[in-house]
N, C-alpha and C. Protein backbone atom coordinates (compact mmCIF):
# COMPACT_ATOMS: atom_id res chain seq x y z
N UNK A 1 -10.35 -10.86 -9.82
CA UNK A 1 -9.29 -9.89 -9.70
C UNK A 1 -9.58 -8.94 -8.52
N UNK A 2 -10.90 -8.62 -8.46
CA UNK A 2 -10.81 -7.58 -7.20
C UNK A 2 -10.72 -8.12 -5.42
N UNK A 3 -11.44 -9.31 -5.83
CA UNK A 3 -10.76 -10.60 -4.53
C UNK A 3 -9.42 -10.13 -4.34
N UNK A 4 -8.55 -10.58 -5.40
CA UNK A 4 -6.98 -10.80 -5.27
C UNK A 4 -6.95 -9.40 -4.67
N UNK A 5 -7.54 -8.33 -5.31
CA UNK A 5 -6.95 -6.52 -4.92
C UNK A 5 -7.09 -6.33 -3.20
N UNK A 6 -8.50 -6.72 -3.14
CA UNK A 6 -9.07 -6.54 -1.41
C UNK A 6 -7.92 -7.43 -0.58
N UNK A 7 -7.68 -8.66 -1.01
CA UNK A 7 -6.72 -9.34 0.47
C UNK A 7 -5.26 -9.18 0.29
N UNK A 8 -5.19 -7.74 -1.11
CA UNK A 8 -3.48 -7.45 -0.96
C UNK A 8 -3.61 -6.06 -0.53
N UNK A 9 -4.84 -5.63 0.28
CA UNK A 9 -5.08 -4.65 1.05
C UNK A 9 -3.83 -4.24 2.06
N UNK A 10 -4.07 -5.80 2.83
CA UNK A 10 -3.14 -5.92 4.37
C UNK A 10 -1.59 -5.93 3.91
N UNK A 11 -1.19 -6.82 3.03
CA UNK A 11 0.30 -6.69 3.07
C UNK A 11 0.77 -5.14 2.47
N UNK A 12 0.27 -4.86 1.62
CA UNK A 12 0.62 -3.43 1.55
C UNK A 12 0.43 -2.52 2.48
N UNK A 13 -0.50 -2.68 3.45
CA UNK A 13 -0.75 -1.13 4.32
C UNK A 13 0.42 -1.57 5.32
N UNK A 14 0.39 -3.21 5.60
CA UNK A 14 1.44 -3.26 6.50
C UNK A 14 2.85 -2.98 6.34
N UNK A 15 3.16 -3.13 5.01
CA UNK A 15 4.28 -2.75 4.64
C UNK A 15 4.58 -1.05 4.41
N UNK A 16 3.63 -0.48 3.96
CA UNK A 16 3.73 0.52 3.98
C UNK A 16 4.07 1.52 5.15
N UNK A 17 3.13 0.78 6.66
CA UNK A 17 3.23 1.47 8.01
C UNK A 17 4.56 1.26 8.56
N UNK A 18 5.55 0.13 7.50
CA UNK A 18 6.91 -0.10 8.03
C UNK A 18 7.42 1.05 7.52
N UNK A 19 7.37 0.93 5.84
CA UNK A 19 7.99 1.99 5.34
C UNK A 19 8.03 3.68 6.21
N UNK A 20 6.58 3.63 6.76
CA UNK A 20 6.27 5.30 7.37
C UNK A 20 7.27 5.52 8.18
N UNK A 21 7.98 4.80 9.09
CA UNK A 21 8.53 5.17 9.83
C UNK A 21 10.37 5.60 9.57
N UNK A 22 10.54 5.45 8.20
CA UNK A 22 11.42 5.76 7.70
C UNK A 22 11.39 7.23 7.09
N UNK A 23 10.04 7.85 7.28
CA UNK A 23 10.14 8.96 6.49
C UNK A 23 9.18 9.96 7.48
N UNK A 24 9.53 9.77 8.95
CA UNK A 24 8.64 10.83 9.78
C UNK A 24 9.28 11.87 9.79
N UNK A 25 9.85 12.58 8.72
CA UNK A 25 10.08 13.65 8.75
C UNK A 25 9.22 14.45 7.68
N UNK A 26 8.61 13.89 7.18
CA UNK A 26 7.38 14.59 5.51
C UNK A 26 6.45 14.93 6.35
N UNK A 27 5.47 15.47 5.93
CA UNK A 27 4.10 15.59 6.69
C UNK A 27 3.14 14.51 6.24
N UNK A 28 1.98 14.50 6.84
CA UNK A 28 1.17 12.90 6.98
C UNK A 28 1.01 12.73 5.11
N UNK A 29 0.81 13.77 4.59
CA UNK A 29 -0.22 13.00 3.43
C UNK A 29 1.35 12.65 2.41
N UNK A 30 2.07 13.00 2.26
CA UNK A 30 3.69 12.59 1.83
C UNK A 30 3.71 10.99 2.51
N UNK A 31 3.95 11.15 3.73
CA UNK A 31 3.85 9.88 4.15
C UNK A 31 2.97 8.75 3.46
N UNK A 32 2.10 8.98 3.88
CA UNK A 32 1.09 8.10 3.70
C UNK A 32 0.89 7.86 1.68
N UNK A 33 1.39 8.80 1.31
CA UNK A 33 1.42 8.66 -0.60
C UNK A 33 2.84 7.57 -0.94
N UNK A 34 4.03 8.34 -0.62
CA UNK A 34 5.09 7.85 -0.85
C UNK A 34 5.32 6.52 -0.11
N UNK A 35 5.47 6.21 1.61
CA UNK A 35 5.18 4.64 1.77
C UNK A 35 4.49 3.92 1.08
N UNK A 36 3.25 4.25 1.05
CA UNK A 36 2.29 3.03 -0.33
C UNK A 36 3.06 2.68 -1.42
N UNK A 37 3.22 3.76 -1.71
CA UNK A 37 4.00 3.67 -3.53
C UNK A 37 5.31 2.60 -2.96
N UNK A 38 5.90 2.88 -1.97
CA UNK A 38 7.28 2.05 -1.97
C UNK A 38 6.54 0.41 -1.75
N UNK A 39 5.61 0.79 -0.83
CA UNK A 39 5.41 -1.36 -0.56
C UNK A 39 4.28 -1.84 -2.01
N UNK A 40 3.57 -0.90 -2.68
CA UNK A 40 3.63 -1.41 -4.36
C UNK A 40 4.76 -1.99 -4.42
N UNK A 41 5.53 -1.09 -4.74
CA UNK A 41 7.16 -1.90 -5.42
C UNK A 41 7.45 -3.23 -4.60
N UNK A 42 7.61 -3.41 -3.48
CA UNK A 42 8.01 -4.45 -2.59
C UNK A 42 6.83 -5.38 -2.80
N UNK A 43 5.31 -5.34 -3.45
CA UNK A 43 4.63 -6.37 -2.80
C UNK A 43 4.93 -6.69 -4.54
N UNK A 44 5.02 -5.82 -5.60
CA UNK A 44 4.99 -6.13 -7.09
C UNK A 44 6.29 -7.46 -7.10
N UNK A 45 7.73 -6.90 -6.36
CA UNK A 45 8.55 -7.94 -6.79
C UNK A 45 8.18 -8.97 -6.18
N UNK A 46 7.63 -9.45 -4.53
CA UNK A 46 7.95 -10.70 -4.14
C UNK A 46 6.00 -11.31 -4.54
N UNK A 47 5.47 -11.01 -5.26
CA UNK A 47 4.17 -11.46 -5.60
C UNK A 47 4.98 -12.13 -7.18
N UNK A 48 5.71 -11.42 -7.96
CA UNK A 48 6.45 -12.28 -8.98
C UNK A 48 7.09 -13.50 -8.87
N UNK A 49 7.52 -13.47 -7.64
CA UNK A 49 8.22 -14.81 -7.18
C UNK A 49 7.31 -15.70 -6.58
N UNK A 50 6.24 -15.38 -6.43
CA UNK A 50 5.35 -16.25 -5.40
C UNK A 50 4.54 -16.61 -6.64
N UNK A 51 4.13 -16.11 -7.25
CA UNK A 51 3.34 -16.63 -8.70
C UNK A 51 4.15 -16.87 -9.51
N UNK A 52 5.55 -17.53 -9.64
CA UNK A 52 6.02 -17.93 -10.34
C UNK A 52 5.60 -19.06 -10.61
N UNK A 53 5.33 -20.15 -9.63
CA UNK A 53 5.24 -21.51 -9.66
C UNK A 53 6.08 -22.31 -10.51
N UNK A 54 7.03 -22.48 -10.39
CA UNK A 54 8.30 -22.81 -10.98
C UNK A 54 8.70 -22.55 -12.19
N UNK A 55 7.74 -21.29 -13.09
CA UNK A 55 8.06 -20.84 -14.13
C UNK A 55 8.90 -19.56 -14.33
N UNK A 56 8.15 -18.27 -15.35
CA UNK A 56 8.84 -17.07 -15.23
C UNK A 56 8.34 -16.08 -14.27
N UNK A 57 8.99 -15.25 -13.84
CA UNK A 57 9.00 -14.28 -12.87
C UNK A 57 6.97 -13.49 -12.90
N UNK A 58 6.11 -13.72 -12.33
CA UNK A 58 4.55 -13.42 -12.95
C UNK A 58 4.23 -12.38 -11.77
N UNK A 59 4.57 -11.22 -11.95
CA UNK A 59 3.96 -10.18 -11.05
C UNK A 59 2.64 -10.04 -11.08
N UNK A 60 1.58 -9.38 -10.12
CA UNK A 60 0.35 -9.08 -10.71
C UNK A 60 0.06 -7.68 -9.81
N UNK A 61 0.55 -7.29 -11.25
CA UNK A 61 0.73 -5.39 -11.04
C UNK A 61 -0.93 -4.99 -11.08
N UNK A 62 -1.70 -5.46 -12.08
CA UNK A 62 -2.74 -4.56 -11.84
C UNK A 62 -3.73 -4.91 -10.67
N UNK A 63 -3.56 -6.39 -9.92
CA UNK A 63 -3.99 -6.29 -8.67
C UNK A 63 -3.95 -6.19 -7.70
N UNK A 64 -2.63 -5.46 -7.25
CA UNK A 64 -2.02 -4.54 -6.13
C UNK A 64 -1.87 -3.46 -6.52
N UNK A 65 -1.87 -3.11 -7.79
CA UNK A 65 -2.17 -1.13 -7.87
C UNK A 65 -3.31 -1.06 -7.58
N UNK A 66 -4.80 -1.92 -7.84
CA UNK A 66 -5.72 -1.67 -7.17
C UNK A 66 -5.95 -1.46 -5.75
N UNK A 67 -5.14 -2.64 -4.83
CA UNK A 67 -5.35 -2.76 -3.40
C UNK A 67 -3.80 -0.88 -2.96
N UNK A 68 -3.27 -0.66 -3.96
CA UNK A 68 -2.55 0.26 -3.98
C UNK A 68 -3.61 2.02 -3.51
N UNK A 69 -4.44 1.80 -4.66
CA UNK A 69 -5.46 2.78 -4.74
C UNK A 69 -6.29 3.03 -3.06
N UNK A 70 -7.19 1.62 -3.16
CA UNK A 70 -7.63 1.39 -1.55
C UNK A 70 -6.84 1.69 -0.80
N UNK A 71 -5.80 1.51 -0.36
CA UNK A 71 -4.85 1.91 1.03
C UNK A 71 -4.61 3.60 0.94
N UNK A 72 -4.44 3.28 0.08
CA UNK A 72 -3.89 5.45 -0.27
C UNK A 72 -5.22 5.70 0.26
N UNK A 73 -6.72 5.82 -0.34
CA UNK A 73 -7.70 6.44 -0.21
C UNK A 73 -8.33 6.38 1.40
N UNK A 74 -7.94 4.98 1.88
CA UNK A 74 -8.32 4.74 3.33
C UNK A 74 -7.38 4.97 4.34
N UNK A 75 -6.20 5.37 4.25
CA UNK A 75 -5.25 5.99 4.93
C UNK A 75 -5.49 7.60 4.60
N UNK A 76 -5.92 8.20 3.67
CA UNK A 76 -6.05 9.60 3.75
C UNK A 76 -7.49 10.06 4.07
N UNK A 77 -8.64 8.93 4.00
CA UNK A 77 -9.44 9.16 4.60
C UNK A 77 -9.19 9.18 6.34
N UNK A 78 -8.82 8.12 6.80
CA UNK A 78 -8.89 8.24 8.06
C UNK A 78 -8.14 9.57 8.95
N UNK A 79 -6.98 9.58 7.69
CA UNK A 79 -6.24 10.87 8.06
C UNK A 79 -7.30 12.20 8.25
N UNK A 80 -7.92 12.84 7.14
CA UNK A 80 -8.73 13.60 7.32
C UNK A 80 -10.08 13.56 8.30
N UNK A 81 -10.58 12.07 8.52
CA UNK A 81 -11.18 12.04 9.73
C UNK A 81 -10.98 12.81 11.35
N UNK A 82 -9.29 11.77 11.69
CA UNK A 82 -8.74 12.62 12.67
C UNK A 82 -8.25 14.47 12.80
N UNK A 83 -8.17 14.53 11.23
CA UNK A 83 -7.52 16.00 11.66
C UNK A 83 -9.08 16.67 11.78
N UNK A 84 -9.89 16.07 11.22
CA UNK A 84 -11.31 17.40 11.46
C UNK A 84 -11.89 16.63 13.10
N UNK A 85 -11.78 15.18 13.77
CA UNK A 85 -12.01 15.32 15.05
C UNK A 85 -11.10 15.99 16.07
N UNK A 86 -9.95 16.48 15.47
CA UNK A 86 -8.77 16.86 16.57
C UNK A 86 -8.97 18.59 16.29
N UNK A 87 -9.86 18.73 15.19
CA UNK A 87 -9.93 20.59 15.30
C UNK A 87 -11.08 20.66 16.30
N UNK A 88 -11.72 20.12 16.31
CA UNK A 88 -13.34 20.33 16.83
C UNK A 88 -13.37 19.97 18.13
């Protein structure tokens, strides 16, 4: 399971950095909370369809809320990185 969480790292942050640009009007950490949360939703529905394998609809929510967690924490880390190299 945490395999599956780590390589649904990328489609979420990437989806998410789509989402950001729909909402450059929040400030970074809004951004960076609320995009995630939206490409959860987007990676939850089309991961149901992709693990369907010709059965019922099989999301796998708890291993993209994990890779959910990681992106939030490493997008607000890096965030706080830059804002304390851009004071100094």
């Amino acid at each position: 399971m945490l395999i599956v969480a780590l390589g649904g790292i990328a489609p979420i942050w990437l989806i998410a950095w789509i989402f950001g640009f729909a909402l450059k009007k929040l400030d970074k950490t809004k951004i960076i909370i609320y995009s995630s949360f939206a490409s959860y939703i987007v990676a939850i529905i089309i991961s149901g369809f992709g693990n369907a394998n010709g059965g019922p609809w099989n999301p796998m929510i708890i291993e993209y809320a994990l890779s959910l967690i990681f992106v939030i924490l490493i997008r607000l880390g890096i965030q706080n990185f830059r804002n304390k190299s851009s004071s100094s």
